[in-house]
N, C-alpha and C. Protein backbone atom coordinates (compact mmCIF):
# COMPACT_ATOMS: atom_id res chain seq x y z
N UNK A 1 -19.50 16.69 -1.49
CA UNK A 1 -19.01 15.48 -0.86
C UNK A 1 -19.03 14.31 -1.83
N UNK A 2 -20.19 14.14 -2.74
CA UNK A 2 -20.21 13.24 -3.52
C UNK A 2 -19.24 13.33 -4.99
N UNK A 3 -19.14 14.26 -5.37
CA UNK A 3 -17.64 14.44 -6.12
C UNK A 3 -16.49 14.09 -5.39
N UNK A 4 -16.07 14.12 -4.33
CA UNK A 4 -14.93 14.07 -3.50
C UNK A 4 -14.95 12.71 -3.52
N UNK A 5 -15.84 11.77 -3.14
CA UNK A 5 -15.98 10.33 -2.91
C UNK A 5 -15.43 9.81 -4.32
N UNK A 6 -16.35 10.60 -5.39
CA UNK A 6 -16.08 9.61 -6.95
C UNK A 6 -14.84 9.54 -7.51
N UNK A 7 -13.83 10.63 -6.60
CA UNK A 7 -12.34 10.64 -6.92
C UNK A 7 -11.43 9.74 -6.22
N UNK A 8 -12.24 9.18 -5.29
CA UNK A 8 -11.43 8.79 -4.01
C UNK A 8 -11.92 7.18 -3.76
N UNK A 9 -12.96 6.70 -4.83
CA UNK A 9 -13.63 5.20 -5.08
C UNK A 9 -12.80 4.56 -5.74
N UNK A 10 -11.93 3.28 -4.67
CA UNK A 10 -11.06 2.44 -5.05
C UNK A 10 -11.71 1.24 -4.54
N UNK A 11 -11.79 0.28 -5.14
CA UNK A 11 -12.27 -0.89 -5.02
C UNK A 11 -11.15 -2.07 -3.65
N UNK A 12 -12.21 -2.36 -2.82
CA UNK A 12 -11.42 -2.89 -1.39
C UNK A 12 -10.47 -3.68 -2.74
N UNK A 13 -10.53 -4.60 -3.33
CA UNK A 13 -9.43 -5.51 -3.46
C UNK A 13 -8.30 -5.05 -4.36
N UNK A 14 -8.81 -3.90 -4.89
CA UNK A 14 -7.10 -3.11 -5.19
C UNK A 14 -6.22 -2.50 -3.78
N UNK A 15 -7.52 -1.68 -3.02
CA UNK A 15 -6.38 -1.61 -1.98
C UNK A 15 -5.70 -2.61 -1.32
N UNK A 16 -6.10 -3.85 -0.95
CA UNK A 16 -5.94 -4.99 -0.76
C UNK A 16 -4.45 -5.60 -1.41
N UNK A 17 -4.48 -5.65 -2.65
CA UNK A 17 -3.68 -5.79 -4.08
C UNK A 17 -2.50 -5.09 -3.46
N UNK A 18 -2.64 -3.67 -3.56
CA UNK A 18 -1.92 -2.95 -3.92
C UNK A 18 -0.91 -2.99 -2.25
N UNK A 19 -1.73 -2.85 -1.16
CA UNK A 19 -0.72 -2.55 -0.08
C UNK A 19 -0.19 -4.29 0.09
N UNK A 20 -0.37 -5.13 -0.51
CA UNK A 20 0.20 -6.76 -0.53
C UNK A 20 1.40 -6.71 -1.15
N UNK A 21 1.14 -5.93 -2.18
CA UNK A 21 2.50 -5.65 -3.01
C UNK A 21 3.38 -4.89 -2.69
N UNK A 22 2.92 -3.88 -1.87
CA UNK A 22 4.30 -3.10 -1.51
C UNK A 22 5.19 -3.73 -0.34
N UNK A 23 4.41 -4.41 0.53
CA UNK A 23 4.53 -5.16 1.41
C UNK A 23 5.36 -6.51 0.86
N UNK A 24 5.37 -6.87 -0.39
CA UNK A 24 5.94 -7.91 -0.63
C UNK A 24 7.45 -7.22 -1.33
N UNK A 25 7.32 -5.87 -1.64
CA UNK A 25 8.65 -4.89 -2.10
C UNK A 25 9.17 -4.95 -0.48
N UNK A 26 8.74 -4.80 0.31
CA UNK A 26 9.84 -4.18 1.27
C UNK A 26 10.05 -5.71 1.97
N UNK A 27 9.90 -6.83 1.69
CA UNK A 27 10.12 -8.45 1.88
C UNK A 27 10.98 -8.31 0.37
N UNK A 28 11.24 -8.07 -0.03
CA UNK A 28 12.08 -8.72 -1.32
C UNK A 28 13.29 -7.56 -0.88
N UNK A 29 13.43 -6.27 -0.59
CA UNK A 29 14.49 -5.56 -0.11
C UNK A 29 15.18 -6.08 1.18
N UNK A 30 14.18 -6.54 1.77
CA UNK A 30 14.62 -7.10 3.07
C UNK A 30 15.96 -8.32 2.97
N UNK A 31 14.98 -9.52 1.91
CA UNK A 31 15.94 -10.51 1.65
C UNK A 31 17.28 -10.06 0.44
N UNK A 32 16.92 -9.02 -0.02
CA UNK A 32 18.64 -8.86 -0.79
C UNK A 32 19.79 -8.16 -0.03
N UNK A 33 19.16 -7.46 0.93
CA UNK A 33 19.61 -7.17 2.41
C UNK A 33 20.39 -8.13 3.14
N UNK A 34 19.39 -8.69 3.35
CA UNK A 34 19.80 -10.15 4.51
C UNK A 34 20.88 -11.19 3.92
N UNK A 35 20.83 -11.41 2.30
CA UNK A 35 22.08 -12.17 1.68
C UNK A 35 22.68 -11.46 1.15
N UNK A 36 23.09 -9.87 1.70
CA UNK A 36 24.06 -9.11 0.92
C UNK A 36 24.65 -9.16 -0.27
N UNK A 37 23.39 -8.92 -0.95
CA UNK A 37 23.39 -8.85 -2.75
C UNK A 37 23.32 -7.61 -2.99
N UNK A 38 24.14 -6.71 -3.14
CA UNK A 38 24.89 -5.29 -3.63
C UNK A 38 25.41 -5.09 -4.88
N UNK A 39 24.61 -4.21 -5.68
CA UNK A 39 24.16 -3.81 -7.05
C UNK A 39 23.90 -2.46 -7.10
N UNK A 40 24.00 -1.81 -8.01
CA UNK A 40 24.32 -0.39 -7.70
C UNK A 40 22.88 -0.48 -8.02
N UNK A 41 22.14 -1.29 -9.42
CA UNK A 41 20.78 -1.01 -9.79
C UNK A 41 19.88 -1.04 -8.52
N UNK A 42 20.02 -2.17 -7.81
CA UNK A 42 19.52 -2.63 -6.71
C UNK A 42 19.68 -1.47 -5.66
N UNK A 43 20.58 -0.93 -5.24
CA UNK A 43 20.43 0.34 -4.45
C UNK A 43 19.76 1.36 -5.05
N UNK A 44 19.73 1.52 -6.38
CA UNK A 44 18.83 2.59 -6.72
C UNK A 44 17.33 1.99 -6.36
N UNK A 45 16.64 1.10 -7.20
CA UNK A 45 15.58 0.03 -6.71
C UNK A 45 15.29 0.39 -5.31
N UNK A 46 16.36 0.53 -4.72
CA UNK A 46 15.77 0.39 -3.24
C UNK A 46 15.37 1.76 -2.55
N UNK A 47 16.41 2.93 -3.04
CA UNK A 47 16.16 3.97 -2.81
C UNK A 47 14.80 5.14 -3.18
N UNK A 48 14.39 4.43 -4.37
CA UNK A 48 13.37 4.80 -5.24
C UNK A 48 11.85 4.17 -4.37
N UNK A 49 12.43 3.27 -3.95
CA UNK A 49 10.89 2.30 -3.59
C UNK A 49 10.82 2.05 -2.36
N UNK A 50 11.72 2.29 -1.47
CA UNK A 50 11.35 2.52 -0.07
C UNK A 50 10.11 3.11 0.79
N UNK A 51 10.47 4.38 0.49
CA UNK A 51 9.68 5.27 1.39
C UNK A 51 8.07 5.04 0.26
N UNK A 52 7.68 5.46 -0.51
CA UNK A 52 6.33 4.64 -1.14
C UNK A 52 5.83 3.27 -1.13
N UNK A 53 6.60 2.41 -0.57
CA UNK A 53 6.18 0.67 -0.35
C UNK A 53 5.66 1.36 1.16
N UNK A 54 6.01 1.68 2.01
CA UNK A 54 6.09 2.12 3.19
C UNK A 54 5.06 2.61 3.59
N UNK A 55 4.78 3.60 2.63
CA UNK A 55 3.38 4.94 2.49
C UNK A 55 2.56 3.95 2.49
N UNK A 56 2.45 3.47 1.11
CA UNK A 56 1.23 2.70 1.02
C UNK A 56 0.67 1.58 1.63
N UNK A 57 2.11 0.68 2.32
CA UNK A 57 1.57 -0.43 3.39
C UNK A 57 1.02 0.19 4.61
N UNK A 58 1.29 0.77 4.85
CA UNK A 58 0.23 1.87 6.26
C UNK A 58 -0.96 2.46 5.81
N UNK A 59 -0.87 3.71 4.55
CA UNK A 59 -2.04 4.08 4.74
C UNK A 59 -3.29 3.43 3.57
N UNK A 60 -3.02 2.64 2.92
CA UNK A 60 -4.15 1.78 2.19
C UNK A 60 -4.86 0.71 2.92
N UNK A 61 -4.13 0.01 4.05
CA UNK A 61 -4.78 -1.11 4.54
C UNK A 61 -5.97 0.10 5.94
N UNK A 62 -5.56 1.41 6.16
CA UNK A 62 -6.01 2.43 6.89
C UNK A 62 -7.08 2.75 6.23
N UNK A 63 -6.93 3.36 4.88
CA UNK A 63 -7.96 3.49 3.91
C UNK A 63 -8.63 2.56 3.77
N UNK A 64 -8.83 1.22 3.93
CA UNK A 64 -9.53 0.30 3.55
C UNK A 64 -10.29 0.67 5.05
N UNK A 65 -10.12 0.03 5.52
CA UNK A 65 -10.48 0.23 7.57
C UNK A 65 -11.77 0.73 7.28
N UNK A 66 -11.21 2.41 6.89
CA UNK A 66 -12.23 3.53 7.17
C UNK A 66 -13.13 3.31 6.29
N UNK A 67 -12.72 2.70 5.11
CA UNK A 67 -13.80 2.56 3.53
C UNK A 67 -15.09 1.50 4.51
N UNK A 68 -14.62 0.53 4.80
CA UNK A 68 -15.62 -0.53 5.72
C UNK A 68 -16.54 -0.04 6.62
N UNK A 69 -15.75 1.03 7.47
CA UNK A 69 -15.97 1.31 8.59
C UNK A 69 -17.53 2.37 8.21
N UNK A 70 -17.00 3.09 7.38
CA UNK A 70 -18.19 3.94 6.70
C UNK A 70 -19.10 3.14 5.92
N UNK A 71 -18.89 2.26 5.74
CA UNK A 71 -20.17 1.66 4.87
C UNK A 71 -20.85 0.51 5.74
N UNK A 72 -20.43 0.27 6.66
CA UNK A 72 -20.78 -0.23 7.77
C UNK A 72 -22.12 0.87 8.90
N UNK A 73 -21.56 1.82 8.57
CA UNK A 73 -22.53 3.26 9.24
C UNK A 73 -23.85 3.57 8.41
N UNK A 74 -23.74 3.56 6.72
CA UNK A 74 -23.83 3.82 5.60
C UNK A 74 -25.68 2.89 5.74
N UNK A 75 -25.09 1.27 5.98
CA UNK A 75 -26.10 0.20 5.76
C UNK A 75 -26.82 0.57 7.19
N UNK A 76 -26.41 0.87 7.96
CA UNK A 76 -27.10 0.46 9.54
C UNK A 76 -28.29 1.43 9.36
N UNK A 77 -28.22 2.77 8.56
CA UNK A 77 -29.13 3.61 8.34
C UNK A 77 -30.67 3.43 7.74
């Protein structure tokens, strides 16, 4: 279990970081969307980074949750 953890030890404010940023990718797709700015690069951009901005705005701020949630159990002991 403790090998499994040392692979899986991400520091809250990268996950933090990291699902802010994808979250701020699918707000920046949103607005080239919304002022119909059509670019072939930009459709690739978008196609590429969709579904992973997506992943990670759900399950990192999830991962964080549970990271708390267990070390919250962790101290009470």
């Amino acid at each position: 279990m403790t090998h499994y953890y040392y692979y899986c030890n991400m520091k809250n404010k990268y996950l933090i970081i990291v699902s802010l940023l994808s979250w701020a990718n699918i707000g920046l797709i949103y607005l080239l969307h919304l002022n119909e700015i059509y670019f072939t690069l930009i459709g690739v951009y978008k196609e590429l980074t969709t579904t992973p901005s997506l992943l990670c705005g759900i399950l990192f701020p999830v991962w964080l949750l549970i990271k708390i949630i267990l070390n919250k159990k962790e101290s009470n002991k």
